[in-house]
Protein backbone atom coordinates (compact mmCIF):
# COMPACT_ATOMS: atom_id res chain seq x y z
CA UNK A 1 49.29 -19.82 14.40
CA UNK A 2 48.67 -23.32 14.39
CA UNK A 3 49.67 -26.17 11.72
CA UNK A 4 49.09 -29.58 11.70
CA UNK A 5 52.55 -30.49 12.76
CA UNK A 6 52.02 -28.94 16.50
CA UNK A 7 51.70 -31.18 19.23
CA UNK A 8 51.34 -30.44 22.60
CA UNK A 9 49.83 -32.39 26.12
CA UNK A 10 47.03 -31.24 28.18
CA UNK A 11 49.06 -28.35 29.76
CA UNK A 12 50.84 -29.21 33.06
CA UNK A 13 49.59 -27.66 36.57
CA UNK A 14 50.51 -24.33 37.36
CA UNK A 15 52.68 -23.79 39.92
CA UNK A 16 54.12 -20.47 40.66
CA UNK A 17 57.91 -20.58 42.49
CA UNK A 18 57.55 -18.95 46.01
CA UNK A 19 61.47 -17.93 46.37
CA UNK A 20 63.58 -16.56 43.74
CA UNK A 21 65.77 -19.90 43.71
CA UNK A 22 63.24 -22.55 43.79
CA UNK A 23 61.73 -22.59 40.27
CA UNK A 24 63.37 -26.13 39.98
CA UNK A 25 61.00 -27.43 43.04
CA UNK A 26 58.14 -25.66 40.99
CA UNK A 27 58.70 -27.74 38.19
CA UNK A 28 59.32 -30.79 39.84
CA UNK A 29 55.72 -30.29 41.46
CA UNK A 30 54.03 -29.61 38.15
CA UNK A 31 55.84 -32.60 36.41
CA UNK A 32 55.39 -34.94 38.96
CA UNK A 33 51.48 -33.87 39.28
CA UNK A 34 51.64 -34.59 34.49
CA UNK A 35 53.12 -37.90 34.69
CA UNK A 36 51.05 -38.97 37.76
CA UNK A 37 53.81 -40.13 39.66
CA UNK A 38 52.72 -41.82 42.84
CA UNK A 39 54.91 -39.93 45.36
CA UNK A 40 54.13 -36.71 44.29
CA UNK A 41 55.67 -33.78 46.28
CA UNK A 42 55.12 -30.00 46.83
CA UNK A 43 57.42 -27.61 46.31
CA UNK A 44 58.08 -27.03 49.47
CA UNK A 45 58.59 -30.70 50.49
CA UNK A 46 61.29 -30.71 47.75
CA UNK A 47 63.05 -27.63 48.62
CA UNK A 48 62.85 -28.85 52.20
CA UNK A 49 64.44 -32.78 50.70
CA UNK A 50 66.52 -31.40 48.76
CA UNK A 51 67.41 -27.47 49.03
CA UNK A 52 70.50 -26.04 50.16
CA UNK A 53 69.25 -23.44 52.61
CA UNK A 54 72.19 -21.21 51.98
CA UNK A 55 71.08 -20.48 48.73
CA UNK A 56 67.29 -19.74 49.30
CA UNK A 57 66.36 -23.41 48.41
CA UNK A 58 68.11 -23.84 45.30
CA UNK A 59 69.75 -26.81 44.12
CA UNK A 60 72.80 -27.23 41.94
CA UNK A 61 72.49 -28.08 37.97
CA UNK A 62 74.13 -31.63 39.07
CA UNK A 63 71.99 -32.17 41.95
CA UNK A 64 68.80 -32.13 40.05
CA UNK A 65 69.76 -35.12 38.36
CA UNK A 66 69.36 -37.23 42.14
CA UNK A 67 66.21 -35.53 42.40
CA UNK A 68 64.96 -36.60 39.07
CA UNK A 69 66.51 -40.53 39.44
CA UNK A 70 64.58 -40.83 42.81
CA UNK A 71 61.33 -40.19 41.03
CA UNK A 72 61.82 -42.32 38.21
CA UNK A 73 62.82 -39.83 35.62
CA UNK A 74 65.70 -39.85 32.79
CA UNK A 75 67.74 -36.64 32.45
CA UNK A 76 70.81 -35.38 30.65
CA UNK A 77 73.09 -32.25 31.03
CA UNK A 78 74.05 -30.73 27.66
CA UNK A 79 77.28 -28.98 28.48
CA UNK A 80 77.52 -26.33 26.05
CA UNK A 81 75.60 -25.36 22.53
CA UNK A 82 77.48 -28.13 20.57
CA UNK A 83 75.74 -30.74 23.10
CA UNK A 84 72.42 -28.80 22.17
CA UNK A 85 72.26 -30.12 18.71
CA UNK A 86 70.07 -32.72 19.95
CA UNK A 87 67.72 -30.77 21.86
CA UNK A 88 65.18 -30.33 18.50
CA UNK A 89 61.32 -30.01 17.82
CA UNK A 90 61.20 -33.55 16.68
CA UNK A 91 63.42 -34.48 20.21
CA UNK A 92 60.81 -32.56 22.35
CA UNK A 93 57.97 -33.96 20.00
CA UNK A 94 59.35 -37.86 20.79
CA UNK A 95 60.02 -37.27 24.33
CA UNK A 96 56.46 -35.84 25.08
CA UNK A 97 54.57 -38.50 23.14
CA UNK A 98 56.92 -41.33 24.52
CA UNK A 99 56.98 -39.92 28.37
CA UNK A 100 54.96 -36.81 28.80
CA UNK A 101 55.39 -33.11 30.02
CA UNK A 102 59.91 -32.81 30.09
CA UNK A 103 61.51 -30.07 32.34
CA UNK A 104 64.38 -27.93 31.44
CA UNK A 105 66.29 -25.90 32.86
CA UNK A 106 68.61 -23.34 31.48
CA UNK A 107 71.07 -21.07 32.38
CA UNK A 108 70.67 -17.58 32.69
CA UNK A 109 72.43 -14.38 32.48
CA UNK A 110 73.22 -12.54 35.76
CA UNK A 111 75.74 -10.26 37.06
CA UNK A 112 76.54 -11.69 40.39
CA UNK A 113 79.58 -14.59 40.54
CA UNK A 114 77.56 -17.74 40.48
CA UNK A 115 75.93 -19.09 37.28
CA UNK A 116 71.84 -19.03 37.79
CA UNK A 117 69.04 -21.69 36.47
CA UNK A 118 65.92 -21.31 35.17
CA UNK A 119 63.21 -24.35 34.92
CA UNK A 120 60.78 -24.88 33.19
CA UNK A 121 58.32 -28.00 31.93
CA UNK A 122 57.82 -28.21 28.29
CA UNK A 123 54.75 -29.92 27.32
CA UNK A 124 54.34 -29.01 23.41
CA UNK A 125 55.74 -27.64 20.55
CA UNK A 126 54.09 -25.08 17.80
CA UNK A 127 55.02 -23.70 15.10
CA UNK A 128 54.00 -19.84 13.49
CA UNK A 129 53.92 -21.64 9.76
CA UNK A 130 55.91 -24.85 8.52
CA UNK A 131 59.13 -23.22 7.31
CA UNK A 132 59.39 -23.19 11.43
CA UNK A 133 59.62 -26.92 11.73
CA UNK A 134 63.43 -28.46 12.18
CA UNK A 135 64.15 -24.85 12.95
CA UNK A 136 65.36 -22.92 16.03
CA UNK A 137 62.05 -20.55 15.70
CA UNK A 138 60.16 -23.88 16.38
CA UNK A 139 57.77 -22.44 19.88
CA UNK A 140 58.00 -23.96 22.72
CA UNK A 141 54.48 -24.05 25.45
CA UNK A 142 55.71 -23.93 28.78
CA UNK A 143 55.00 -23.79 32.43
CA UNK A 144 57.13 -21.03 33.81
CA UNK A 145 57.40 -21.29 37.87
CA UNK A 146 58.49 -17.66 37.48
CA UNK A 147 54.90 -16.32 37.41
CA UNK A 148 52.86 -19.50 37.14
CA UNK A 149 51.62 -19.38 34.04
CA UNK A 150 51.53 -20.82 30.39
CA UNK A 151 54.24 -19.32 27.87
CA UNK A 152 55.89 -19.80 24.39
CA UNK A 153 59.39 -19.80 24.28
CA UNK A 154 61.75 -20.40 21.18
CA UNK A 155 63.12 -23.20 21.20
CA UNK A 156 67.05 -21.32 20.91
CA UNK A 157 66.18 -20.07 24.31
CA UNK A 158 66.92 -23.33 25.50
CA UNK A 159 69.89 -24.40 22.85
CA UNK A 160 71.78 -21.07 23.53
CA UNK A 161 71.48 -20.44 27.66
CA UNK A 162 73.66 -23.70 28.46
CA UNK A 163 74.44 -25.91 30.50
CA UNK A 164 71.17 -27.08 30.39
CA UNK A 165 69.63 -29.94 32.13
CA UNK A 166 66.77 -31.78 30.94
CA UNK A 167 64.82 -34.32 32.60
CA UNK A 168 61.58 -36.52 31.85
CA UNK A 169 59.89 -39.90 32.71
CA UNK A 170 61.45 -43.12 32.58
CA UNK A 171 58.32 -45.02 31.23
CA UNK A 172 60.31 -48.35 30.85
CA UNK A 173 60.63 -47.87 34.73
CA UNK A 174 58.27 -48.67 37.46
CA UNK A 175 56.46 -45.66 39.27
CA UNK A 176 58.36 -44.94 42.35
C-alpha cells in the first residue's frame, strides 16, 4: 500500500470524544498534545471554555476559529466544494511538514434542522499506488474522536462534506 510519495507524522494521541457533540474538543486535545503547545488543554477544559451547553458542548463552525487563534493556530473555512480546490495531497503534505498534525472538520449529513461537524486531525497522507497522487483517492491517516482511533479517509471526504474548517499551527508565531 505504500509508495515513496507517502508522508505522514508520528500519529497524534488518541483521544476518544466523550459526548456526541464534542469531537471538536477531542481534536483540539490531540493537536494541541502533536504540536506541543504549552497550554495544552483536555477536552473537557475546552468544552467547559468554550462549549455551548445547550448543544451538548458543541461549538459552532465559526467559533472554532477563536479557539484555534487563542492557541496559536492558522485556520480557514472553505465555504463550499469550489473553495475545496485547495484542500490537496500536496496542501496537506506542505502543511504537515511546515506545522505538523492539521484538524478538519467537515460537515456531515443528518436529518435533524441544524447542519452537524465532524473533526478530525490529519497527520499524513498515503497513497494505494501513484496514479493516486494529485487525485481525490489520495488517503488520508486520521485521528477520529468518534471512536479514538487511527483511520484512512479519502481525501473527497473532506472536499465534498463542506463547509469545512481547517486549522493548524502558526509556526511563524510564538507558543501561547
Amino acid at each position: 500500500m505504500a509508495t515513496d510519495f507517502d508522508y505522514e507524522l508520528n500519529p497524534p494521541k488518541k483521544v476518544k470524544q466523550k459526548s456526541y457533540a464534542t469531537c471538536w474538543a477531542a481534536a483540539f486535545e490531540s493537536i494541541l498534545d502533536a504540536a506541543a503547545v504549552s497550554n495544552k488543554k483536555t477536552e473537557d477544559e475546552l468544552v467547559s471554555d468554550y462549549g455551548v451547553a445547550q448543544a451538548g458542548g458543541g461549538i459552532r463552525p465559526i467559533d472554532l476559529g477563536n479557539v484555534a487563534k487563542n492557541f496559536g493556530f492558522l485556520f480557514n473555512i472553505f465555504v463550499d466544494k469550489k473553495d475545496t480546490v485547495v484542500f490537496t495531497d500536496k496542501f496537506l503534505i506542505e502543511r504537515l511538514k511546515q506545522s505538523g498534525a492539521v484538524m478538519a472538520a467537515a460537515k456531515i449529513s443528518t436529518s435533524g434542522p441544524f447542519p452537524w461537524y465532524h473533526a478530525q486531525v490529519i497527520w499524513g497522507v498515503k497513497y494505494l499506488g501513484t496514479s493516486d497522487i494529485g487525485s481525490s483517492n489520495a488517503l488520508l491517516s486520521t485521528m477520529n474522536p468518534a471512536d479514538g482511533k487511527y483511520a484512512l479517509y479519502p481525501i473527497s471526504y473532506f472536499t465534498t462534506n463542506t463547509p469545512l474548517f481547517t486549522c493548524w499551527k502558526n509556526v511563524s508565531a510564538p507558543s501561547p
